[in-house]
N, C-alpha and C. Protein backbone atom coordinates (compact mmCIF):
# COMPACT_ATOMS: atom_id res chain seq x y z
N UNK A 1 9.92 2.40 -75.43
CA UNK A 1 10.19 3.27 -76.56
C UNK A 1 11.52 2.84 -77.18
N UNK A 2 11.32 2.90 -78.15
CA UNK A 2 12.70 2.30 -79.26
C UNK A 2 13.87 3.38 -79.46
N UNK A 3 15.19 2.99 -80.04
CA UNK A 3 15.87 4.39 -79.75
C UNK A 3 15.31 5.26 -81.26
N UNK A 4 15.17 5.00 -81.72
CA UNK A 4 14.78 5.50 -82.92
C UNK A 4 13.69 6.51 -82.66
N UNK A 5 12.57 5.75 -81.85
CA UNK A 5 11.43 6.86 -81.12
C UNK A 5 12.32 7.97 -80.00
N UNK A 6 12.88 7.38 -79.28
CA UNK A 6 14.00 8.04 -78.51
C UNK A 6 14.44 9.34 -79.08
N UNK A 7 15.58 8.73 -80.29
CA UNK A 7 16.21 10.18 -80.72
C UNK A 7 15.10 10.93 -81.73
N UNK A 8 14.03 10.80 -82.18
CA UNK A 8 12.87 11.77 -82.75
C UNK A 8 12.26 12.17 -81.48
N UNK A 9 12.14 11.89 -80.78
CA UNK A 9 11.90 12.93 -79.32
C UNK A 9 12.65 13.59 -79.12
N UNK A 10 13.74 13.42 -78.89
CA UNK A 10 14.71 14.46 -78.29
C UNK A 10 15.16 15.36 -79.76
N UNK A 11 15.18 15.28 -80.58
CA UNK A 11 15.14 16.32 -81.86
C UNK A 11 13.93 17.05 -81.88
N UNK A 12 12.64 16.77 -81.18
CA UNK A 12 11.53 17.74 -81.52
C UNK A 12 11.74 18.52 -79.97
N UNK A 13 12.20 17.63 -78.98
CA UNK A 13 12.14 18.46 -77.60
C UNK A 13 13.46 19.40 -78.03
N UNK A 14 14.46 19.50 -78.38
CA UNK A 14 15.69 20.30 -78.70
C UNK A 14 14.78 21.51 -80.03
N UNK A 15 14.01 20.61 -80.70
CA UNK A 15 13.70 22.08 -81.56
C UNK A 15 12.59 23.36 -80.90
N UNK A 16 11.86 22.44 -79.71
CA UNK A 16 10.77 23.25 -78.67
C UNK A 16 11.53 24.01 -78.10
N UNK A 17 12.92 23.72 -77.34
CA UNK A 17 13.97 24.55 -76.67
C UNK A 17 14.47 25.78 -77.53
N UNK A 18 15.11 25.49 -78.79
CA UNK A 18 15.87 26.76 -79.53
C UNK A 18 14.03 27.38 -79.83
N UNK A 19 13.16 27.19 -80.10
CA UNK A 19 11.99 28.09 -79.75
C UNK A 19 11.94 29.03 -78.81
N UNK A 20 11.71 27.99 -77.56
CA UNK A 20 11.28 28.86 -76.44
C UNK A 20 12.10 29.55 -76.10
N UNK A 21 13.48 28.93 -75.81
CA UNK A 21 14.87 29.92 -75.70
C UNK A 21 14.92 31.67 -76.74
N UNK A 22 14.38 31.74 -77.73
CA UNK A 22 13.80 32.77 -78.40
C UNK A 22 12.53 33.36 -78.01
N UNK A 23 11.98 33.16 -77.40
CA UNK A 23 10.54 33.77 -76.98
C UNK A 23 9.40 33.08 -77.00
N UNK A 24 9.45 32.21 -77.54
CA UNK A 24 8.10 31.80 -78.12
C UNK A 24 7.62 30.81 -76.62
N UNK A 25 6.22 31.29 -76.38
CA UNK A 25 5.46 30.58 -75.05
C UNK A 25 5.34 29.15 -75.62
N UNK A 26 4.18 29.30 -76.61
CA UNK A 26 3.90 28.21 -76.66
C UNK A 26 4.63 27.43 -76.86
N UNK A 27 5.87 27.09 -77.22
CA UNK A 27 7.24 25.86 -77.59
C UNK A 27 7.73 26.03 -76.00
N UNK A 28 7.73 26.68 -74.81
CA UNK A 28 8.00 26.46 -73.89
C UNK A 28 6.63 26.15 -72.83
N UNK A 29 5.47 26.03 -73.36
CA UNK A 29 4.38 25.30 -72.68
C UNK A 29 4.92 23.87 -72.81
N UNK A 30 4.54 23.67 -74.68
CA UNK A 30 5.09 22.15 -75.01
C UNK A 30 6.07 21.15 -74.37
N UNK A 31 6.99 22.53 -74.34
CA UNK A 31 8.68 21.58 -73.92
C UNK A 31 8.31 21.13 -72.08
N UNK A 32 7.52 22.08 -71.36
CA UNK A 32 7.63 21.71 -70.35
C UNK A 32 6.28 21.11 -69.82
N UNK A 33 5.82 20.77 -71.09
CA UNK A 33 4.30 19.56 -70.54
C UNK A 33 5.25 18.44 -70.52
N UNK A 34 6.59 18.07 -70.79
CA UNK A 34 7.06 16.74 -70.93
C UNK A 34 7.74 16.18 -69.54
N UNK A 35 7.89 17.50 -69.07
CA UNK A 35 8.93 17.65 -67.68
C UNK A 35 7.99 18.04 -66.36
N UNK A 36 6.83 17.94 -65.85
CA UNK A 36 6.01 18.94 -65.22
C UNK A 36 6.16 17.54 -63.96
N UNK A 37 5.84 16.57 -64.77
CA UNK A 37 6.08 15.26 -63.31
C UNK A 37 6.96 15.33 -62.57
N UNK A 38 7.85 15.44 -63.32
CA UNK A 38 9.40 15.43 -63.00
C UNK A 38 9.22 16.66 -61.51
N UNK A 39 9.21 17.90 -62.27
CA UNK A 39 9.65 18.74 -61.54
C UNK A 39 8.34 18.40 -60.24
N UNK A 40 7.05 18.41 -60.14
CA UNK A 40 6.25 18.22 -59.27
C UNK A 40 7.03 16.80 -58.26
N UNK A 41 7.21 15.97 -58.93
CA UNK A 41 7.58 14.74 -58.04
C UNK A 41 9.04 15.09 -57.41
N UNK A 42 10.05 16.08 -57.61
CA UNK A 42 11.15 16.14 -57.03
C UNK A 42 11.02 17.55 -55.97
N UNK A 43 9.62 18.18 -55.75
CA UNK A 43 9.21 19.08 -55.24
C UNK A 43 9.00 18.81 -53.66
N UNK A 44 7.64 17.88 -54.30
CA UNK A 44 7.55 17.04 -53.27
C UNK A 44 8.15 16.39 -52.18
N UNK A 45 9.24 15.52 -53.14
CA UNK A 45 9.81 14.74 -51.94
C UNK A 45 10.63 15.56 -51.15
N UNK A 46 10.92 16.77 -51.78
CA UNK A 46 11.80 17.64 -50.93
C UNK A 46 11.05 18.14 -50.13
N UNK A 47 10.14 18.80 -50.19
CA UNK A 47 9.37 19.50 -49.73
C UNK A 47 8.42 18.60 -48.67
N UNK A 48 8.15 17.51 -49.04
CA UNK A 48 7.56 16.65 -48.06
C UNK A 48 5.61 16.89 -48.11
N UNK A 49 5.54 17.70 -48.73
CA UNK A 49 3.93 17.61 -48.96
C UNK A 49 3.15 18.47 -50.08
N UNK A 50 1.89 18.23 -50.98
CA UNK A 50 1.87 18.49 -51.82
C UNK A 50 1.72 20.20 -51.55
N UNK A 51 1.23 20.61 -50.96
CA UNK A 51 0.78 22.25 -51.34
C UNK A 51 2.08 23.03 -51.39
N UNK A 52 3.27 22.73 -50.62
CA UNK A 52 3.96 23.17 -50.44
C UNK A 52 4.94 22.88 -51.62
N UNK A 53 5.08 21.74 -52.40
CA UNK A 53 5.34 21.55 -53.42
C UNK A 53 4.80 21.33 -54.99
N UNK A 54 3.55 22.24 -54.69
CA UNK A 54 2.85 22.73 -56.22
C UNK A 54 3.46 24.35 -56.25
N UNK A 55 4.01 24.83 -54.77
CA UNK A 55 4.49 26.16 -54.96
C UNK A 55 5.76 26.27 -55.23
N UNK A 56 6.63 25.26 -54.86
CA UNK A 56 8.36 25.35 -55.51
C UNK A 56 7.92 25.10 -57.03
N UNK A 57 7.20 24.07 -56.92
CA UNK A 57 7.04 23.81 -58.58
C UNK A 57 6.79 24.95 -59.10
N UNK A 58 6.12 25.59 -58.95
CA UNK A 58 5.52 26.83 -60.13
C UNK A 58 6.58 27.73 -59.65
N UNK A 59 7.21 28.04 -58.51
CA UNK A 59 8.58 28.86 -58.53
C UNK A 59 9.57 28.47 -59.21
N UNK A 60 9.87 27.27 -59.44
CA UNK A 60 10.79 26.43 -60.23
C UNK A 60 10.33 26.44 -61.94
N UNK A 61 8.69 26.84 -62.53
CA UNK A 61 9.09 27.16 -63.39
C UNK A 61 8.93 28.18 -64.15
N UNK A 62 8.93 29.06 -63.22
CA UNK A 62 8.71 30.65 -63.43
C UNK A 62 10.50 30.43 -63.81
N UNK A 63 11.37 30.44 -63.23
CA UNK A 63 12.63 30.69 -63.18
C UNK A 63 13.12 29.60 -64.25
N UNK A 64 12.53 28.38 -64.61
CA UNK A 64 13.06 28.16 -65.89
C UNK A 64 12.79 28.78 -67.06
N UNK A 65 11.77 29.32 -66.92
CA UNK A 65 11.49 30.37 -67.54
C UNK A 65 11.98 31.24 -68.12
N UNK A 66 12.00 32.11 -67.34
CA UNK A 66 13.16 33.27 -67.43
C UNK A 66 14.59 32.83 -67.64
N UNK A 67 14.88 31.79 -67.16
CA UNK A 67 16.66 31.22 -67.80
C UNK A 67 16.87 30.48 -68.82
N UNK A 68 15.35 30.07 -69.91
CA UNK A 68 15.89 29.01 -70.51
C UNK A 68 17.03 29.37 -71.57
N UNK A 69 17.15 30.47 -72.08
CA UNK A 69 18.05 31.42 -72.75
C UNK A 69 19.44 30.84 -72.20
N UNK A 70 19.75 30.56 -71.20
CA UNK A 70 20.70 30.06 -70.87
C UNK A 70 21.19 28.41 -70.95
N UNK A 71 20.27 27.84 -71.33
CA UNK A 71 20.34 26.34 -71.80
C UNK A 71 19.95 26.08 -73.14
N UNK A 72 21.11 25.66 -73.77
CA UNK A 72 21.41 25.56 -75.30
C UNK A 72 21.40 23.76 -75.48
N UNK A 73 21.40 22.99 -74.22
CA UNK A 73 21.43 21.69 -74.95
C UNK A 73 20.61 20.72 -74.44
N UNK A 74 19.64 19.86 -75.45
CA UNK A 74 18.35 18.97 -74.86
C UNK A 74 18.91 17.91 -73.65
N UNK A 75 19.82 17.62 -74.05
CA UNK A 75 20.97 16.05 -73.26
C UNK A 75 21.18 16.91 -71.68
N UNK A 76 21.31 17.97 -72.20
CA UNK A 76 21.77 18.43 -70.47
C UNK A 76 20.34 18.91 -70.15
N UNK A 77 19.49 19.54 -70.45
CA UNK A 77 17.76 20.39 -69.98
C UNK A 77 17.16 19.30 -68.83
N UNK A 78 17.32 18.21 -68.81
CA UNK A 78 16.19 17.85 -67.73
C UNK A 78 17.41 17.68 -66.61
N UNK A 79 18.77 17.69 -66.15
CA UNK A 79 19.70 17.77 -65.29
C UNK A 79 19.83 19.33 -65.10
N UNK A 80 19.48 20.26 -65.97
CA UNK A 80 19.36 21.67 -65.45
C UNK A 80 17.74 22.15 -64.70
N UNK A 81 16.88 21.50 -65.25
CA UNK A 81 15.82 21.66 -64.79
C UNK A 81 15.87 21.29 -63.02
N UNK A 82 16.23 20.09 -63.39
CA UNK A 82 16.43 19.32 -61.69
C UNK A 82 17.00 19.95 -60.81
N UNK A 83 18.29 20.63 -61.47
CA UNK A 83 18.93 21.59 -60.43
C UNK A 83 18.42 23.00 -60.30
N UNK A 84 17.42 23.40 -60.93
CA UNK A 84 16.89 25.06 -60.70
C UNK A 84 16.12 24.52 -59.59
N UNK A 85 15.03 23.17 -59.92
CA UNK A 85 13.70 23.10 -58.93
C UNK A 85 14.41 22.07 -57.72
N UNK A 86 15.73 21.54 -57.48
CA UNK A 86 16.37 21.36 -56.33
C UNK A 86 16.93 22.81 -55.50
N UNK A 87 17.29 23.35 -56.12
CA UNK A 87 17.53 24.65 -55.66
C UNK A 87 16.40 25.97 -54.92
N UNK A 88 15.52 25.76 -55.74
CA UNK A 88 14.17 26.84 -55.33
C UNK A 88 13.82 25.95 -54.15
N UNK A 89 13.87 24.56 -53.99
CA UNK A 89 13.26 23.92 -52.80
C UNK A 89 14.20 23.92 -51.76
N UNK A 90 15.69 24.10 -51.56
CA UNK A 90 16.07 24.24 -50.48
C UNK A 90 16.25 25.61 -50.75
N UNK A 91 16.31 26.96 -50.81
CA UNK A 91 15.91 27.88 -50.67
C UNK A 91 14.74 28.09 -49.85
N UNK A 92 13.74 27.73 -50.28
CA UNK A 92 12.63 27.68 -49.40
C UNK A 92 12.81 27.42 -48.07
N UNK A 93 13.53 25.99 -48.50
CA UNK A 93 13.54 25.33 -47.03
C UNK A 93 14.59 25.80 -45.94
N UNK A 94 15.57 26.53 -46.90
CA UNK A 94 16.82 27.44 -45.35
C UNK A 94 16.02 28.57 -45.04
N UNK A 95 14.75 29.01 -45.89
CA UNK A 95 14.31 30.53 -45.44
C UNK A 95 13.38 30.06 -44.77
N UNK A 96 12.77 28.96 -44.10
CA UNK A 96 11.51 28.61 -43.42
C UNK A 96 12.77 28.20 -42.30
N UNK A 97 13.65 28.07 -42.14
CA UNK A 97 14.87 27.18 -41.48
C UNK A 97 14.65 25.87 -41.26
N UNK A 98 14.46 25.29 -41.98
CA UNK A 98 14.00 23.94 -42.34
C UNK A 98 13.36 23.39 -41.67
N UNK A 99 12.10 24.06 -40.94
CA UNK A 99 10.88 23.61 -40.27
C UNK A 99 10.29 22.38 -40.89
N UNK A 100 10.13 21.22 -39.98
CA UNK A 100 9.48 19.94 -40.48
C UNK A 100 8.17 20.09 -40.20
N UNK A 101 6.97 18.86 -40.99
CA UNK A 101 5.74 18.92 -40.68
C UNK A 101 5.75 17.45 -39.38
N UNK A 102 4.86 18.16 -39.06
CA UNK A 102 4.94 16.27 -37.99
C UNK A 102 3.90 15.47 -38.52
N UNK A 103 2.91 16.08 -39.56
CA UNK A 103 2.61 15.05 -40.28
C UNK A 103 2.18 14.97 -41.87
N UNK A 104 1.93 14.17 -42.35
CA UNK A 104 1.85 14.48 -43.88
C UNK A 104 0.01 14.79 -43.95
N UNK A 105 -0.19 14.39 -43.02
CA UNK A 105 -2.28 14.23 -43.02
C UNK A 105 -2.37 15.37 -42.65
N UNK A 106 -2.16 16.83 -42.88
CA UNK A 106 -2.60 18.19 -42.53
C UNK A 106 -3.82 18.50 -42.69
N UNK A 107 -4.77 19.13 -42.02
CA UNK A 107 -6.02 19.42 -42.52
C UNK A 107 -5.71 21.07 -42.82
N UNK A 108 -6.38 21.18 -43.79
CA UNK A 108 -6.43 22.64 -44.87
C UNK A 108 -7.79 22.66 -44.99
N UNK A 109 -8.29 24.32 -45.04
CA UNK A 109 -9.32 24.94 -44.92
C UNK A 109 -9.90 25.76 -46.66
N UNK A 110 -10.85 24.85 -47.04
CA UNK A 110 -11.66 25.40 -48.21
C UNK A 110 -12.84 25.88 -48.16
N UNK A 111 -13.41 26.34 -49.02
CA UNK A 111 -14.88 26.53 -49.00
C UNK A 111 -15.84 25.56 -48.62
N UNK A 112 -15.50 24.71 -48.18
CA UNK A 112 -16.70 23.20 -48.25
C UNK A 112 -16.52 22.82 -46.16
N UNK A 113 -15.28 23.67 -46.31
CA UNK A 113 -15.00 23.31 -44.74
C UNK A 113 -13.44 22.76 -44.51
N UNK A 114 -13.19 22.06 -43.45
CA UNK A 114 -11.82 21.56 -43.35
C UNK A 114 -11.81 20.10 -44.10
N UNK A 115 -10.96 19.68 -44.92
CA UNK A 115 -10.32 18.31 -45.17
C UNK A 115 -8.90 18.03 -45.42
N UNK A 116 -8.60 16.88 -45.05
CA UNK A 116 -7.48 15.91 -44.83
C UNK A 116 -6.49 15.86 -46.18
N UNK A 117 -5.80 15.95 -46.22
CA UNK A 117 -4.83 15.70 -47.45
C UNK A 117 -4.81 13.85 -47.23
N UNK A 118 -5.22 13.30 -47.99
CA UNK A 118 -5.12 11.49 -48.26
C UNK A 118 -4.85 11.13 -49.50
N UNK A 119 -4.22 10.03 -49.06
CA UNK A 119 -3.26 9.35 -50.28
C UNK A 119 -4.28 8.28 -50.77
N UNK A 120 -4.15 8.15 -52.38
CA UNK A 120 -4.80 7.23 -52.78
C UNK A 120 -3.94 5.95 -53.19
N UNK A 121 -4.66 4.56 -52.47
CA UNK A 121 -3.26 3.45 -52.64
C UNK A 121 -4.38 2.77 -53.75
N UNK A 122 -3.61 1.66 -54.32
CA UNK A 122 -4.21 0.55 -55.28
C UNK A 122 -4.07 -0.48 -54.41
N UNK A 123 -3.84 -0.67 -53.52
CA UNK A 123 -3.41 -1.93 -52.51
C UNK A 123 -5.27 -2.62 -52.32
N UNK A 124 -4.96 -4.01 -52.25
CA UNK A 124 -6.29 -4.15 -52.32
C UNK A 124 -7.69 -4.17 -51.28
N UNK A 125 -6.24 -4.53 -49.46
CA UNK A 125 -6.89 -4.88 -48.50
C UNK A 125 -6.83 -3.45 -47.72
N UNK A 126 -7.73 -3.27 -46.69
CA UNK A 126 -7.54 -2.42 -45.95
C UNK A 126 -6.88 -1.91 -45.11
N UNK A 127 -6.09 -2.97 -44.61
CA UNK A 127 -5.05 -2.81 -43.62
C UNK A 127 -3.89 -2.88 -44.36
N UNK A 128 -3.39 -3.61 -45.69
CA UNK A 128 -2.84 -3.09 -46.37
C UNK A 128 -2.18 -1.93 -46.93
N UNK A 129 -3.50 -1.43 -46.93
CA UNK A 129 -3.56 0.46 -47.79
C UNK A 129 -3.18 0.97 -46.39
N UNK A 130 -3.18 0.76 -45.27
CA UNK A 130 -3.19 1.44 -43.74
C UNK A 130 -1.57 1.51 -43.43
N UNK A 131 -0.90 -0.04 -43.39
CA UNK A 131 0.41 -0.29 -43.07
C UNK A 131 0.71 0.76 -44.53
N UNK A 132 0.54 0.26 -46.17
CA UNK A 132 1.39 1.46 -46.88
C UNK A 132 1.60 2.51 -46.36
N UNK A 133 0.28 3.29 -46.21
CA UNK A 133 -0.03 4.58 -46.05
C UNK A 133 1.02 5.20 -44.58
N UNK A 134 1.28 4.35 -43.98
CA UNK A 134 1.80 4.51 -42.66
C UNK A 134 3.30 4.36 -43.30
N UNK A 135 3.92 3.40 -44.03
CA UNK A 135 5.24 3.20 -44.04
C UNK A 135 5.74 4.30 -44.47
N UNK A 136 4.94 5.02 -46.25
CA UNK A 136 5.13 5.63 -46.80
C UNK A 136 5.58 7.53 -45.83
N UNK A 137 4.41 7.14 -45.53
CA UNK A 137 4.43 9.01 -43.94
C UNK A 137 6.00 8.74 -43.54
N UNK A 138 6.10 7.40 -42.96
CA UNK A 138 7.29 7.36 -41.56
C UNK A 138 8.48 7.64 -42.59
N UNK A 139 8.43 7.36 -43.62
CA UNK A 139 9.58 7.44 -44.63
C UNK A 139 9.64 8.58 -45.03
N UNK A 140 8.94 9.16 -45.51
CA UNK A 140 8.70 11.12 -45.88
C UNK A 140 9.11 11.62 -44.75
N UNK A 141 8.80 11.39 -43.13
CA UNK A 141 9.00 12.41 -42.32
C UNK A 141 10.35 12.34 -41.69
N UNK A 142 10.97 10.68 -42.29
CA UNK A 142 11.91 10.99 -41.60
C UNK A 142 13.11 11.44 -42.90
N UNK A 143 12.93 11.39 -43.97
CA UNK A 143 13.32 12.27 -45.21
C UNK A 143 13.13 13.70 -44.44
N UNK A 144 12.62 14.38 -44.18
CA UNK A 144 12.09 16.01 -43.66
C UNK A 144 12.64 15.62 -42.63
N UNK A 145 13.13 15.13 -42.17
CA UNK A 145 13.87 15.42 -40.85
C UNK A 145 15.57 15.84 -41.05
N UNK A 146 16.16 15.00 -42.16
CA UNK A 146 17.55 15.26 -42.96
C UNK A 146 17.99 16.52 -42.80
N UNK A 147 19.12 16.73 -42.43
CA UNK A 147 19.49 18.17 -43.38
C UNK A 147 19.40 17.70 -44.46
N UNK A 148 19.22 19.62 -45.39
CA UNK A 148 18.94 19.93 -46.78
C UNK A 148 19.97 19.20 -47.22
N UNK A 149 21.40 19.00 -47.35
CA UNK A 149 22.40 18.40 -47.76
C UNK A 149 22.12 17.25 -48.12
N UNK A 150 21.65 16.53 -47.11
CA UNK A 150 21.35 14.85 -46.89
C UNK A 150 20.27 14.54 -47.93
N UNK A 151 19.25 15.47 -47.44
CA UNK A 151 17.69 15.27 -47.68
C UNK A 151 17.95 15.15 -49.79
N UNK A 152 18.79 16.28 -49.90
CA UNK A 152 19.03 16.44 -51.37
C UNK A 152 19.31 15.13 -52.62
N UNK A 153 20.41 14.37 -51.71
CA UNK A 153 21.20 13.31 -52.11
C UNK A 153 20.13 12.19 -52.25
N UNK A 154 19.54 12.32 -51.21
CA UNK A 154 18.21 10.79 -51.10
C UNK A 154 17.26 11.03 -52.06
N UNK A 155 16.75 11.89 -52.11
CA UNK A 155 15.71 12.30 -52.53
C UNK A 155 15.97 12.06 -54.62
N UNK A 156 17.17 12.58 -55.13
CA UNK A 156 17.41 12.59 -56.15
C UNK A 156 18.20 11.02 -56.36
N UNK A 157 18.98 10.76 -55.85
CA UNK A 157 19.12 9.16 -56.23
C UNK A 157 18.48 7.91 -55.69
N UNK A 158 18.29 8.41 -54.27
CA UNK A 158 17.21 6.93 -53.89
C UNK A 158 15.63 6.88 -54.40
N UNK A 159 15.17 8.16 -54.92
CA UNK A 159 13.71 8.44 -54.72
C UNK A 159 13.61 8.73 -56.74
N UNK A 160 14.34 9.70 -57.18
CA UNK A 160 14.55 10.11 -58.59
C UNK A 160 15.01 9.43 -59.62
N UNK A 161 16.13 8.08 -59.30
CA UNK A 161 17.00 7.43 -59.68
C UNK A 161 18.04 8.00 -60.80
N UNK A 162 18.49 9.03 -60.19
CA UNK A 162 19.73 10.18 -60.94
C UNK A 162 20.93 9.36 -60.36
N UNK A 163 21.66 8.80 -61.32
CA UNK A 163 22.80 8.33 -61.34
C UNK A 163 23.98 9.30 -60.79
N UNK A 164 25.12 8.71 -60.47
CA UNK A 164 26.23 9.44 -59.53
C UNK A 164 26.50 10.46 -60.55
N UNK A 165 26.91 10.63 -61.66
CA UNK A 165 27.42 11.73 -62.67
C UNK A 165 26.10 12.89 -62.64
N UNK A 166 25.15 12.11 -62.63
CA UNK A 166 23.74 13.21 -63.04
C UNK A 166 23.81 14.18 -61.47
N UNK A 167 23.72 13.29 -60.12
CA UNK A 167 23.91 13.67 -59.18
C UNK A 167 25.05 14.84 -58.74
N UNK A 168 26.42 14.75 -59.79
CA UNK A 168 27.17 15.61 -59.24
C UNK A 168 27.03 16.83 -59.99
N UNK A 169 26.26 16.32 -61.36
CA UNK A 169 25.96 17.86 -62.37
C UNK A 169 24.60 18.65 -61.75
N UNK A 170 24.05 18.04 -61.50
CA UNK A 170 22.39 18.56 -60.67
C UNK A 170 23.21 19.60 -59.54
N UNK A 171 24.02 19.09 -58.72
CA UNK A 171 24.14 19.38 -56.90
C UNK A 171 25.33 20.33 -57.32
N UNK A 172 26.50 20.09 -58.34
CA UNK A 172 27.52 20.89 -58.45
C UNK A 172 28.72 20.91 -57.77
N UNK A 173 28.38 19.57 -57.06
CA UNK A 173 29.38 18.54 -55.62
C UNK A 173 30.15 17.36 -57.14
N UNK A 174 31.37 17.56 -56.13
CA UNK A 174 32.39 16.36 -56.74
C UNK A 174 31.59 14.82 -57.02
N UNK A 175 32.41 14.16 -57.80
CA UNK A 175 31.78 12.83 -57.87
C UNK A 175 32.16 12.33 -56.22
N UNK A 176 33.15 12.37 -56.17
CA UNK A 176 33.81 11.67 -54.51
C UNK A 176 32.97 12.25 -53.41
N UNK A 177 32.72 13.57 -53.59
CA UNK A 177 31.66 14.13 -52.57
C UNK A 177 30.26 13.38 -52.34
N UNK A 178 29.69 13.22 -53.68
CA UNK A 178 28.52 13.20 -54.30
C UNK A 178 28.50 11.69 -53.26
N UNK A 179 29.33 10.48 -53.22
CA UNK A 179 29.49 9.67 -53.46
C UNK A 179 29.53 9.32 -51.47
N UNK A 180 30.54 9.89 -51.11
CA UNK A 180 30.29 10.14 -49.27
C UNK A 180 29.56 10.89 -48.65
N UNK A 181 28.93 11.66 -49.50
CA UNK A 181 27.79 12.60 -48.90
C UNK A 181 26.68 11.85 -48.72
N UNK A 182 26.63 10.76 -49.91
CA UNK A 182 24.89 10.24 -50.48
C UNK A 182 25.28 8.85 -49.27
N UNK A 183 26.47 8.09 -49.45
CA UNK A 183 26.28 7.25 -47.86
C UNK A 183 26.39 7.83 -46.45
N UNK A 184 26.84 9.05 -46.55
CA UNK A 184 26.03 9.58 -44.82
C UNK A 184 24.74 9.79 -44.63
N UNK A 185 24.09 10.27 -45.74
CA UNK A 185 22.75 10.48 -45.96
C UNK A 185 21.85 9.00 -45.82
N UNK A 186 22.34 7.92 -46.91
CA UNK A 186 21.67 6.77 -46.12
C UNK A 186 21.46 6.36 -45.03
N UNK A 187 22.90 6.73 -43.87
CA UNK A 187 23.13 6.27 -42.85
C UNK A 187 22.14 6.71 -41.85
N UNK A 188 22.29 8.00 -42.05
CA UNK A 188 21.66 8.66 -41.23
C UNK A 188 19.97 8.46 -41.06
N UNK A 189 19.18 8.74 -42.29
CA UNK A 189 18.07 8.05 -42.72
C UNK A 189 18.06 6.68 -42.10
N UNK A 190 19.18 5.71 -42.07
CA UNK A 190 18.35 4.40 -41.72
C UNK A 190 18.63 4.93 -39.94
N UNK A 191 19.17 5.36 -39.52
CA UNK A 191 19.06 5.43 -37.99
C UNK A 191 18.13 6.10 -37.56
N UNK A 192 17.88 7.71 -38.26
CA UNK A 192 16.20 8.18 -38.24
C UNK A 192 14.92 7.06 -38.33
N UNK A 193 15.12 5.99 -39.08
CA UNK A 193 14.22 5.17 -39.20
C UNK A 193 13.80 4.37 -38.03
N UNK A 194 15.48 4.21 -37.50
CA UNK A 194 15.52 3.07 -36.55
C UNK A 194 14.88 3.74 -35.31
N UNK A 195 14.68 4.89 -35.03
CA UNK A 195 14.72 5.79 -34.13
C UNK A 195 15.80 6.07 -33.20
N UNK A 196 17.12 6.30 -34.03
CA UNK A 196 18.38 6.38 -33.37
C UNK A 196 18.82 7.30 -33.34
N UNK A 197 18.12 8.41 -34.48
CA UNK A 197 18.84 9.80 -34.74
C UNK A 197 17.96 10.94 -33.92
């Protein structure tokens, strides 16, 4: 996208905001069909699996919801968004006391009977899609193993790619914090990996 396409986006997403910020649903359906990945994919990784993070999500945007009145500017809206639906997810996660899953393959119970939560890969070989599917789990669970602190930092710059400034406006932590917090958090993660932690 060109900047030209660039800044005519962000002038129609800023005019959907002073909408919805006034009442109007539908300019806050619009504004947040643009952001819905976003918030689902930073749910997730916090959260570590989808059901559990289609429900921060929709808690996350019930409450943008109700606050957008409080966000007056397009440049800052998707760094406020990030921080309501980082927030509703460790909430969750200190009121569950940050119970981990031991695995991401849960079986859940529908009308048809029990099935598997499975990931769909593009990988072409079978053992391929097997080792992904496996790296990808060992990496999520040992993400869910983090404290919320840790888990926060990875998740939004190694996984989100939120730069150190975006990182300290999202979290509300110093840049210097932001900055020794997010390498203990690596550290720690690679020794969880290693099976050291």
């Amino acid at each position: 996208m060109s900047q030209r396409q660039d800044e005519k986006l962000l002038k129609q997403l800023g005019e959907l905001l002073e909408k919805a910020a006034s009442g109007d649903i539908a300019a806050f359906e619009l504004l947040i069909a643009e952001y819905e990945k976003l918030i689902f994919s930073q749910a997730f990784r916090m959260m570590g699996n989808a059901w559990d993070a289609r429900d921060a999500a929709q808690e996350s945007l019930i409450k943008i919801y109700k606050n957008i009145h409080k966000c007056h500017d397009i440049h800052s809206f998707k760094s406020w968004i990030r921080a309501i639906t980082n927030n509703t997810c460790i909430d969750e996660l200190r009121r569950r006391g940050n119970k981990r899953e031991d695995s991401l393959n849960r079986m859940f119970e529908t009308e048809e009977g029990e099935v598997e939560l499975q990931f769909e890969s593009t990988d072409p070989g079978p053992e391929a899609v097997l080792l992904g599917i496996e790296k990808q789990e060992r990496i999520q669970l040992a993400i869910n193993r983090l404290p919320v602190k840790y888990k926060t930092l990875i998740v939004l710059r190694d996984i989100n790619g939120l730069s150190y400034e975006e990182l300290a406006e999202t979290t509300g932590l110093s840049l210097g914090t932001v900055k020794s917090r997010l390498s203990r958090s690596r550290e720690k993660l690679k020794k969880l990996l290693a099976g050291e932690y």
